[in-house]
PDB file of N, CA and C in Angstrom:
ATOM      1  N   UNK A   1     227.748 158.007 266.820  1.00  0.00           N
ATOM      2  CA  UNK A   1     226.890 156.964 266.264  1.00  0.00           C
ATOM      3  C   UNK A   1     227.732 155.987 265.472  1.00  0.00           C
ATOM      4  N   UNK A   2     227.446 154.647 265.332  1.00  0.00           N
ATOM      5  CA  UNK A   2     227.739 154.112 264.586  1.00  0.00           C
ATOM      6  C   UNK A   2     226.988 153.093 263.901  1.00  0.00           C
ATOM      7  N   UNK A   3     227.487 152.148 263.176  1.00  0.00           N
ATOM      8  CA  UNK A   3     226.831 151.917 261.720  1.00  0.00           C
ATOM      9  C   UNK A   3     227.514 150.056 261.595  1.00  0.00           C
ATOM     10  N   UNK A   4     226.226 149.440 261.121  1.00  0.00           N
ATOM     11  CA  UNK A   4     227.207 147.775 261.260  1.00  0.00           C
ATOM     12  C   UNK A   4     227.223 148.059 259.693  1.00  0.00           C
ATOM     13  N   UNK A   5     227.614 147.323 258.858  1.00  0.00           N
ATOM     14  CA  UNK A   5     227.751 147.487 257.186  1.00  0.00           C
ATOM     15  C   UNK A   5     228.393 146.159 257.083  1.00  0.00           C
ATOM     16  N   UNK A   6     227.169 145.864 255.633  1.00  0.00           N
ATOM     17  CA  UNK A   6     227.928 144.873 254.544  1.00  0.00           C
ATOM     18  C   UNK A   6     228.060 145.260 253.704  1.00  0.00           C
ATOM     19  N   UNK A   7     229.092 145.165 252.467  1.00  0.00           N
ATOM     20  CA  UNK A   7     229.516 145.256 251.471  1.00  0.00           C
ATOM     21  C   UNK A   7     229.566 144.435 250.742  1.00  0.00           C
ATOM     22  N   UNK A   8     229.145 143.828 249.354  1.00  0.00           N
ATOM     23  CA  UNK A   8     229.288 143.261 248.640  1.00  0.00           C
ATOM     24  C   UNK A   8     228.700 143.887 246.856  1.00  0.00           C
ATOM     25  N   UNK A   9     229.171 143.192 245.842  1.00  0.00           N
ATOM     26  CA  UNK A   9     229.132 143.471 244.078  1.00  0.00           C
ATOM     27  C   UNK A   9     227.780 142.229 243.875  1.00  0.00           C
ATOM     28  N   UNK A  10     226.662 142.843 243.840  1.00  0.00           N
ATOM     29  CA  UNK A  10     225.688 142.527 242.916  1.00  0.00           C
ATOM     30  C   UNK A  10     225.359 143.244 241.642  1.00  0.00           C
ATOM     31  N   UNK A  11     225.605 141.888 240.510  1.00  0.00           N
ATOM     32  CA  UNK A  11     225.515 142.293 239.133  1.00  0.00           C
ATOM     33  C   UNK A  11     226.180 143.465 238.820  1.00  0.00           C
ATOM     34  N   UNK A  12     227.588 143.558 239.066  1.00  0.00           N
ATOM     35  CA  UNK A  12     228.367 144.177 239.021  1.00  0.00           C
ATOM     36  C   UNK A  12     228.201 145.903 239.735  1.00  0.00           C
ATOM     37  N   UNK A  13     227.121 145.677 240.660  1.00  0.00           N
ATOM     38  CA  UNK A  13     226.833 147.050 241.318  1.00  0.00           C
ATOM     39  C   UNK A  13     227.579 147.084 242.485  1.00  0.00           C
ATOM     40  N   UNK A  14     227.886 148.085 243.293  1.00  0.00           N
ATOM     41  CA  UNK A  14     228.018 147.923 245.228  1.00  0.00           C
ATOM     42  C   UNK A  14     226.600 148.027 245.366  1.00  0.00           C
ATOM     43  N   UNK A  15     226.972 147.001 246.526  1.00  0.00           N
ATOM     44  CA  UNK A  15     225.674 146.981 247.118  1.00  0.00           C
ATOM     45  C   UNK A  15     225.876 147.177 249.153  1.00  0.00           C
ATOM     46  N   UNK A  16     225.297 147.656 249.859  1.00  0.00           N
ATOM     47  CA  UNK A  16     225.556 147.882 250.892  1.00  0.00           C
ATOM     48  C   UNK A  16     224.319 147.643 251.727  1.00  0.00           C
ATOM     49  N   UNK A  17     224.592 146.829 253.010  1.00  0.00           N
ATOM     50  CA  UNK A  17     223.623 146.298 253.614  1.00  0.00           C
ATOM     51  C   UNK A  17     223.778 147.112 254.960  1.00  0.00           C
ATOM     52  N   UNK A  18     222.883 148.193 255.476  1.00  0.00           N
ATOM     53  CA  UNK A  18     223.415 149.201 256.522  1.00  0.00           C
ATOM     54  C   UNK A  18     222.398 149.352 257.742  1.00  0.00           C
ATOM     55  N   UNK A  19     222.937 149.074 258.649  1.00  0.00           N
ATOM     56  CA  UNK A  19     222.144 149.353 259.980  1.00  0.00           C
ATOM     57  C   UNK A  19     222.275 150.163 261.371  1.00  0.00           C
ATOM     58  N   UNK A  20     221.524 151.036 261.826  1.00  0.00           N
ATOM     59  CA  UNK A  20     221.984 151.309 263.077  1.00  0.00           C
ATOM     60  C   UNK A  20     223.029 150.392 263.985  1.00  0.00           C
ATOM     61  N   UNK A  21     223.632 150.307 264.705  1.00  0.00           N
ATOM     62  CA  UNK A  21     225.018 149.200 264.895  1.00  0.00           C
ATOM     63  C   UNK A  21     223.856 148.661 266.323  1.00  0.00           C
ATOM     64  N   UNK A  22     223.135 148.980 267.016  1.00  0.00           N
ATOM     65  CA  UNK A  22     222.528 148.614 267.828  1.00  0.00           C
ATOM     66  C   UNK A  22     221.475 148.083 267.819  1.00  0.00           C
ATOM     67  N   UNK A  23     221.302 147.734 266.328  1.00  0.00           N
ATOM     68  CA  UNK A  23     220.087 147.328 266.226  1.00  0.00           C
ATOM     69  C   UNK A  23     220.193 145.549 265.754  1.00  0.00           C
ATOM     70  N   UNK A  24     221.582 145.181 265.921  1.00  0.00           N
ATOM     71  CA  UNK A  24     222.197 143.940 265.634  1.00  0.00           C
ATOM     72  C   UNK A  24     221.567 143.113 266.318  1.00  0.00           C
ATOM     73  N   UNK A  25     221.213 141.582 266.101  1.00  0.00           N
ATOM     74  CA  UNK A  25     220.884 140.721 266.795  1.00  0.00           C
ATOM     75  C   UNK A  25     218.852 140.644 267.070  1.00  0.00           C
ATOM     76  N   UNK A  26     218.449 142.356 266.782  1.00  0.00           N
ATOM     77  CA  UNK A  26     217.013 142.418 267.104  1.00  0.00           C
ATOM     78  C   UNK A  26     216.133 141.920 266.369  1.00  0.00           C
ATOM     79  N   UNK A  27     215.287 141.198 266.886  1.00  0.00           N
ATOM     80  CA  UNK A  27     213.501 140.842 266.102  1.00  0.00           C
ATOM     81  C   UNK A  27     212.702 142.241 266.391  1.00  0.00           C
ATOM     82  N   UNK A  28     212.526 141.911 265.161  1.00  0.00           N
ATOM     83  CA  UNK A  28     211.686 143.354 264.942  1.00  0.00           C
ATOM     84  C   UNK A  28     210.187 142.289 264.489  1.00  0.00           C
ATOM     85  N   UNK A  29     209.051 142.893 265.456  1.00  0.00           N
ATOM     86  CA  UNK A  29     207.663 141.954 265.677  1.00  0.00           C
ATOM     87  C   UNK A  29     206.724 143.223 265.086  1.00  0.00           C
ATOM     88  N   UNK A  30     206.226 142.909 264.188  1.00  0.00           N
ATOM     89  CA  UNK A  30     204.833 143.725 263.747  1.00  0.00           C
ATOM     90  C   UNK A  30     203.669 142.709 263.179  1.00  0.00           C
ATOM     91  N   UNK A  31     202.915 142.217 264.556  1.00  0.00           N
ATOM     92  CA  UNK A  31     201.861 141.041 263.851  1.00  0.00           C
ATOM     93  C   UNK A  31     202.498 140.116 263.451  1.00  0.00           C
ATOM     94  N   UNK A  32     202.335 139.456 262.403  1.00  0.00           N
ATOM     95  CA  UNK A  32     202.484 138.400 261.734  1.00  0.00           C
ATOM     96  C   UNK A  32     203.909 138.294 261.451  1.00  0.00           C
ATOM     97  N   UNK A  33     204.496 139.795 261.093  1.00  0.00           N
ATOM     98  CA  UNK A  33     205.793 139.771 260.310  1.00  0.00           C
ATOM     99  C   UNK A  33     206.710 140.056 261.691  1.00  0.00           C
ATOM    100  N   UNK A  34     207.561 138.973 261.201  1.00  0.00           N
ATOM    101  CA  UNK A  34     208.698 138.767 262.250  1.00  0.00           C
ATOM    102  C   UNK A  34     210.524 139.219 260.996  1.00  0.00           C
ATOM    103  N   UNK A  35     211.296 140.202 261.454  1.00  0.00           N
ATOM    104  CA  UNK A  35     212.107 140.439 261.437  1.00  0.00           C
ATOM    105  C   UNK A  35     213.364 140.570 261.980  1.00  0.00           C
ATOM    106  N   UNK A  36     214.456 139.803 261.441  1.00  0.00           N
ATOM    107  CA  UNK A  36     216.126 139.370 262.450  1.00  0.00           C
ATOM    108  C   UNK A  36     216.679 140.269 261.481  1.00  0.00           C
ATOM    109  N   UNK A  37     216.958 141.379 262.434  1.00  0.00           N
ATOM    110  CA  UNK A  37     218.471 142.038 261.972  1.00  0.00           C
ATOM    111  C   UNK A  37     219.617 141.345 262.447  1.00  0.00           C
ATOM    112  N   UNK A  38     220.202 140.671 261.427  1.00  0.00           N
ATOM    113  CA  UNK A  38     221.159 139.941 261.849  1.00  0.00           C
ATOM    114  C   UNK A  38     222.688 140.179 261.563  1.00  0.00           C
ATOM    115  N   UNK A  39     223.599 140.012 261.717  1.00  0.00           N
ATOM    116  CA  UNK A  39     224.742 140.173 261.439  1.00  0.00           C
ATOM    117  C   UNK A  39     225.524 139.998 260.723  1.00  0.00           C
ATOM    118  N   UNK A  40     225.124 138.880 260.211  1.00  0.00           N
ATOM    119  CA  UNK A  40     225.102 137.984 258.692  1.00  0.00           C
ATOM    120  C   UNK A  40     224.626 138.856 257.311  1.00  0.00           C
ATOM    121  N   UNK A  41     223.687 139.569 257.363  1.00  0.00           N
ATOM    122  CA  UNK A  41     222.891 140.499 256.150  1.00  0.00           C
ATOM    123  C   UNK A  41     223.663 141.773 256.835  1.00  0.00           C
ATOM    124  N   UNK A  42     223.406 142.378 257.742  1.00  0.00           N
ATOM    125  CA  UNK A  42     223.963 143.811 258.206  1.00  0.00           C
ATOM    126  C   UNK A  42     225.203 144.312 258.300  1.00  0.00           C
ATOM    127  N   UNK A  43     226.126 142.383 258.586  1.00  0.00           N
ATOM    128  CA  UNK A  43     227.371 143.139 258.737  1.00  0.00           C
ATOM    129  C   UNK A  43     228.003 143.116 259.824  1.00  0.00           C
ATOM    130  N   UNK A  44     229.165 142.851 259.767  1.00  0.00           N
ATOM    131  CA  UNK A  44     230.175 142.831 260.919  1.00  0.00           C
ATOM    132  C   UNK A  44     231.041 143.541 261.068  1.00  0.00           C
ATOM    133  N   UNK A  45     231.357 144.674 260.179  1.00  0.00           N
ATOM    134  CA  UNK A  45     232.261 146.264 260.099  1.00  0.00           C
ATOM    135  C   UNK A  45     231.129 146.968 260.581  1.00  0.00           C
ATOM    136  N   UNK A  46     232.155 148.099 261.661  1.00  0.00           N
ATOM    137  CA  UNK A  46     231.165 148.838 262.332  1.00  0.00           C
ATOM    138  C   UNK A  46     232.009 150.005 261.889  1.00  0.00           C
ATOM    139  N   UNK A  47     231.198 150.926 261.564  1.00  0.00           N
ATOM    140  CA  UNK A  47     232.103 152.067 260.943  1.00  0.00           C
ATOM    141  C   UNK A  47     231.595 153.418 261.498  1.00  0.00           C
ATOM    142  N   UNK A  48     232.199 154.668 261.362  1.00  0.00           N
ATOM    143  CA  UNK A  48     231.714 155.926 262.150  1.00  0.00           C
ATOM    144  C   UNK A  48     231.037 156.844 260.921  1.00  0.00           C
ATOM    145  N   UNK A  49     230.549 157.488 261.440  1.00  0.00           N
ATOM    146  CA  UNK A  49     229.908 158.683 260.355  1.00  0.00           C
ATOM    147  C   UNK A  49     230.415 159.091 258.853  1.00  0.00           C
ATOM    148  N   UNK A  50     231.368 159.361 259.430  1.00  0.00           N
ATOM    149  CA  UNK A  50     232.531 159.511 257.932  1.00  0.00           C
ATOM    150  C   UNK A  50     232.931 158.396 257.288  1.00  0.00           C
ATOM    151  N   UNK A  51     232.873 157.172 257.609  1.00  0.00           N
ATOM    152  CA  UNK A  51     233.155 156.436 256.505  1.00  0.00           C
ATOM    153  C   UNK A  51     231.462 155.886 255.885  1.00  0.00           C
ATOM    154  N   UNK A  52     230.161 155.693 256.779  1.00  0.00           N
ATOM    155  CA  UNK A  52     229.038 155.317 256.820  1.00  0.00           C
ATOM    156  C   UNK A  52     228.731 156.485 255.258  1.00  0.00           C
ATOM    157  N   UNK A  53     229.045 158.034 256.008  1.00  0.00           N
ATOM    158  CA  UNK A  53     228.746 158.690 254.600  1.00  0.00           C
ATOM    159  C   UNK A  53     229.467 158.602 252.976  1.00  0.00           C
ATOM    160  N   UNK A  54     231.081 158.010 253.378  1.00  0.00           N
ATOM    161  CA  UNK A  54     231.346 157.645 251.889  1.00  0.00           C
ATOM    162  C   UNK A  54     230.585 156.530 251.467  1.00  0.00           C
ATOM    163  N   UNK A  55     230.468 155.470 252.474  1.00  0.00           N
ATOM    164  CA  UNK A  55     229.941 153.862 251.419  1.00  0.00           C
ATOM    165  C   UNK A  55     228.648 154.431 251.310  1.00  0.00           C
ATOM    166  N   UNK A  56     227.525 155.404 251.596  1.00  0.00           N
ATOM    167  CA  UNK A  56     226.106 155.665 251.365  1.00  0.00           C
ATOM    168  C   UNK A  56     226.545 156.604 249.578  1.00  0.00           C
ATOM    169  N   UNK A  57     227.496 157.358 249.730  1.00  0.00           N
ATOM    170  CA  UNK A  57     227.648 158.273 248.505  1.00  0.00           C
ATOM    171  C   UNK A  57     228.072 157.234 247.420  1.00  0.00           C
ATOM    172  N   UNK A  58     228.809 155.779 247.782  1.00  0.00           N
ATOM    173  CA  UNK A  58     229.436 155.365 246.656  1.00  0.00           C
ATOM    174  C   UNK A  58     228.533 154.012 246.201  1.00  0.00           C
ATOM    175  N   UNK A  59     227.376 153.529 246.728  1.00  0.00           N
ATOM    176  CA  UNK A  59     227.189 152.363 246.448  1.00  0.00           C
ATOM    177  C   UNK A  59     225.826 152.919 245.322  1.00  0.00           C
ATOM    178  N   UNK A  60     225.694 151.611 244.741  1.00  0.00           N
ATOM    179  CA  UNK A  60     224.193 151.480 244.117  1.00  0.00           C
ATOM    180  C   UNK A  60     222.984 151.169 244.378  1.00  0.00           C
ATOM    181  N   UNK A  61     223.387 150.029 245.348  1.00  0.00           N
ATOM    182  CA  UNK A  61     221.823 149.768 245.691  1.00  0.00           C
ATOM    183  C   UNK A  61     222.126 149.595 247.378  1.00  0.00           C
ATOM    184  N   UNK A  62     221.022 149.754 247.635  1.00  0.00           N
ATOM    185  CA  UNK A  62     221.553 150.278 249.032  1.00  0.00           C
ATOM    186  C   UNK A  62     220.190 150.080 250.271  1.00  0.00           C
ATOM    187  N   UNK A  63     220.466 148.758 251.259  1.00  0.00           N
ATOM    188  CA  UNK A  63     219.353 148.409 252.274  1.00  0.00           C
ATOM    189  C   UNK A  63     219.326 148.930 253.556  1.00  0.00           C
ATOM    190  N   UNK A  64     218.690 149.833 253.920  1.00  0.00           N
ATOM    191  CA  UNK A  64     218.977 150.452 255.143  1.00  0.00           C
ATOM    192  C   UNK A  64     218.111 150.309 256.478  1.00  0.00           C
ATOM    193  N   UNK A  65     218.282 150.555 257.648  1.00  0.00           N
ATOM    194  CA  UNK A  65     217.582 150.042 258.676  1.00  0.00           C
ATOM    195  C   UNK A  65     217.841 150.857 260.299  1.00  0.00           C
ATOM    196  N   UNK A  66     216.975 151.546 260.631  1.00  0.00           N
ATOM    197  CA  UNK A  66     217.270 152.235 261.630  1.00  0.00           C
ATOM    198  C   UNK A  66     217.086 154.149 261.533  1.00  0.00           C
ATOM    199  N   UNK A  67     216.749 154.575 262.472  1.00  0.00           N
ATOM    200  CA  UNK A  67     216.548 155.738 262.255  1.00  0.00           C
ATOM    201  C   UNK A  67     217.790 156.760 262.208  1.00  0.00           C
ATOM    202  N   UNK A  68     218.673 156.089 262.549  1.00  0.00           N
ATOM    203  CA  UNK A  68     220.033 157.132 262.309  1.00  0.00           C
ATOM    204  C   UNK A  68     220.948 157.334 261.115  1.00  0.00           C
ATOM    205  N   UNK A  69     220.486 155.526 260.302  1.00  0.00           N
ATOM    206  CA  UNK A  69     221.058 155.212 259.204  1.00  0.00           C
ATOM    207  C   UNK A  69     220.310 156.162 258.089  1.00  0.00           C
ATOM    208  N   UNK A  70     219.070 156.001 258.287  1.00  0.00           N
ATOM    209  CA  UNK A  70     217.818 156.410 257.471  1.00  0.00           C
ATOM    210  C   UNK A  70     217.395 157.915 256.905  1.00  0.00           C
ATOM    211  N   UNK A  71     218.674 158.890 258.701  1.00  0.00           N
ATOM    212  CA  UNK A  71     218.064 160.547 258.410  1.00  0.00           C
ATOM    213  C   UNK A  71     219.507 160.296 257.696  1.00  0.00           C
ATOM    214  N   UNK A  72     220.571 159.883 257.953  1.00  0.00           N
ATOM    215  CA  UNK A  72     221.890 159.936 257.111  1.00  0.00           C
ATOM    216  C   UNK A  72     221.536 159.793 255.568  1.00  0.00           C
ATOM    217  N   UNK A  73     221.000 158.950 255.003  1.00  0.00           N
ATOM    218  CA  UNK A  73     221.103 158.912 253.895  1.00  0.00           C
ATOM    219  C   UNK A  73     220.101 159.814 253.550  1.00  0.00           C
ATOM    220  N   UNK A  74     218.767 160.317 254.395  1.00  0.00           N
ATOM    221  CA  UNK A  74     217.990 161.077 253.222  1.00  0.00           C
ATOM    222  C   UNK A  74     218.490 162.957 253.237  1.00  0.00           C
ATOM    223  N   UNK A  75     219.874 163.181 254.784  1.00  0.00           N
ATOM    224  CA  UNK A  75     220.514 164.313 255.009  1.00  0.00           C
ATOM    225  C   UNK A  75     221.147 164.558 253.531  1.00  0.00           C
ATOM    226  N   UNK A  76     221.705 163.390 253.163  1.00  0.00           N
ATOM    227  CA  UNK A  76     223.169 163.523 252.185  1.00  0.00           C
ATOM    228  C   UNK A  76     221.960 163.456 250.585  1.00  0.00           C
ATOM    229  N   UNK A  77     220.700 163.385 250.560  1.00  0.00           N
ATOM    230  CA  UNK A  77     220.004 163.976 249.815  1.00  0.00           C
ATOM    231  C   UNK A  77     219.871 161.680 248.880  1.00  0.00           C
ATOM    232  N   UNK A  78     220.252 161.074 249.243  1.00  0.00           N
ATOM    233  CA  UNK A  78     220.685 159.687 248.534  1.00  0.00           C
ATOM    234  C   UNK A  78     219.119 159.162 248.882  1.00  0.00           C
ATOM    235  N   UNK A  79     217.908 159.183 249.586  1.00  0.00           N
ATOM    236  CA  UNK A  79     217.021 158.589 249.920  1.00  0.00           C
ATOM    237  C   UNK A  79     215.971 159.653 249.672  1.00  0.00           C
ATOM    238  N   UNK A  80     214.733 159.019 250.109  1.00  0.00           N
ATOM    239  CA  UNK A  80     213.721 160.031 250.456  1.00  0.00           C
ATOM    240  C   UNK A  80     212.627 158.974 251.587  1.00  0.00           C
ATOM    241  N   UNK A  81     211.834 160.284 252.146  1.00  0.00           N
ATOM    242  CA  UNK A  81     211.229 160.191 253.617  1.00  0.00           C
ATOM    243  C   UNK A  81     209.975 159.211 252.818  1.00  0.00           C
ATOM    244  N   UNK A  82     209.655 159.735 251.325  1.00  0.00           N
ATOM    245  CA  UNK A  82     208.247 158.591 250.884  1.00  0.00           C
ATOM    246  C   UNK A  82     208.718 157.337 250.809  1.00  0.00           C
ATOM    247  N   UNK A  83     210.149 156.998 250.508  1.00  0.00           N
ATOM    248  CA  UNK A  83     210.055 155.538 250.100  1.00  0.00           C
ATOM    249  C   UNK A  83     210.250 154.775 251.612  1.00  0.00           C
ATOM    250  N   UNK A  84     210.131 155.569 253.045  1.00  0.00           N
ATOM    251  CA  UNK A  84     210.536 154.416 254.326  1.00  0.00           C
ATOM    252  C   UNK A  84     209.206 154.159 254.617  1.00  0.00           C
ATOM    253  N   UNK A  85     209.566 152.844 254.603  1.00  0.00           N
ATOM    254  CA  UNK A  85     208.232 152.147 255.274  1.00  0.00           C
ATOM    255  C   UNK A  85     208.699 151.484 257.005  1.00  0.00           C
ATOM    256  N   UNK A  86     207.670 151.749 257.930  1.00  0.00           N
ATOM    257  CA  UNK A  86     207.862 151.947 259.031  1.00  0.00           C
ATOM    258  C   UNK A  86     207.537 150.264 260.089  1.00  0.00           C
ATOM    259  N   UNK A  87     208.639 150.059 260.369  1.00  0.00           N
ATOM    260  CA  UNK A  87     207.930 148.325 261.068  1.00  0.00           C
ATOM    261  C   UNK A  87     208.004 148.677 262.376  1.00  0.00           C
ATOM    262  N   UNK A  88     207.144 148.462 262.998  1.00  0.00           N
ATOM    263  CA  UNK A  88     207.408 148.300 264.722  1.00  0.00           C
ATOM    264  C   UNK A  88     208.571 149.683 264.967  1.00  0.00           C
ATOM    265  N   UNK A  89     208.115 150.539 264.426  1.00  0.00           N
ATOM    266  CA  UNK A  89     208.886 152.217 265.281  1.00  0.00           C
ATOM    267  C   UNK A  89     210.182 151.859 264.492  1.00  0.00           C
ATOM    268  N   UNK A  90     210.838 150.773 263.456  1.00  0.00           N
ATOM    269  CA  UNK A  90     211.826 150.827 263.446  1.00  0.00           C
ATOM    270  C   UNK A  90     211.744 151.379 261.604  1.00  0.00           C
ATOM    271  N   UNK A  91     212.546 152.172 261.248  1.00  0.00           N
ATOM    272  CA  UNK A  91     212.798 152.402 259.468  1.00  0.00           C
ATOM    273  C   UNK A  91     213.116 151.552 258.314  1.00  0.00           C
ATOM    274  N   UNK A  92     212.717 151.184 257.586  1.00  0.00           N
ATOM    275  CA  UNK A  92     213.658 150.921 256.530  1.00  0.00           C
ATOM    276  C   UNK A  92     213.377 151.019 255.234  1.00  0.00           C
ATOM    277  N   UNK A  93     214.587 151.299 254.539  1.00  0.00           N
ATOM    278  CA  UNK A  93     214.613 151.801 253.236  1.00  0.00           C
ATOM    279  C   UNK A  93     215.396 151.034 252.021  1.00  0.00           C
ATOM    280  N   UNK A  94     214.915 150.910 250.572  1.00  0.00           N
ATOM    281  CA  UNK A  94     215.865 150.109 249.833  1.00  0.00           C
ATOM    282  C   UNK A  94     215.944 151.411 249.124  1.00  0.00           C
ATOM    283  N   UNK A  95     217.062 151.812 248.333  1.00  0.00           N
ATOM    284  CA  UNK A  95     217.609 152.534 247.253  1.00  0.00           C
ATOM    285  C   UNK A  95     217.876 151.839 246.287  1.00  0.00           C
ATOM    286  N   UNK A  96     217.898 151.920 244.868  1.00  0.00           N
ATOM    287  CA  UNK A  96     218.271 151.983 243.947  1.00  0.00           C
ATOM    288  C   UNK A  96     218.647 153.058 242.920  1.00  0.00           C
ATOM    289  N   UNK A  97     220.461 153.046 242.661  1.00  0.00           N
ATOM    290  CA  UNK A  97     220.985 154.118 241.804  1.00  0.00           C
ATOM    291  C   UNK A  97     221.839 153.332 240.880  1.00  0.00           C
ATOM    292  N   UNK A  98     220.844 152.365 240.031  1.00  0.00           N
ATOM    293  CA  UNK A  98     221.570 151.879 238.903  1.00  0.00           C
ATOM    294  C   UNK A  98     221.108 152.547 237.429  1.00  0.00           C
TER     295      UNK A  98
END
């Protein structure tokens, strides 16, 4: 599996913008609400399991998207299954560990 990732320091936090890597480029359609996973917010480093699990262990706030990204972070115990809200079959989750 792999993983697209952005990285960047908001208000002096990491912040990490993380997606299934295949889910790049997709509109995600539920009714009204139209969603671009784009490449630009998600990221243009594509990284493998082992590094996906250090930047999930080291960041603070943390946007996630996809069902592979989603059991990763709530495996490594960093998320939970109440806070994903579900669009069109697809996951996503915000964390906050500030």
């Amino acid at each position: 599996m792999q993983y697209s990732v952005r990285i960047s320091d908001y208000q002096q936090n990491k912040m990490i913008n993380m997606c299934d890597a295949e889910l790049i480029g997709k509109n995600i359609i539920d009714g009204d609400l139209k969603i671009y996973i784009s490449e630009n917010y998600y990221g243009k480093h594509i990284v493998n399991k082992d590094e996906a699990v250090s930047l999930l262990k080291s960041a603070s706030i943390m946007n996630l998207v996809g069902k592979e990204t989603i059991s990763l972070a709530i495996d490594l115990g960093i998320g939970s299954e109440s806070g994903v809200k579900i669009i069109s079959d697809i996951p996503f989750l915000i964390i906050f560990n500030t």
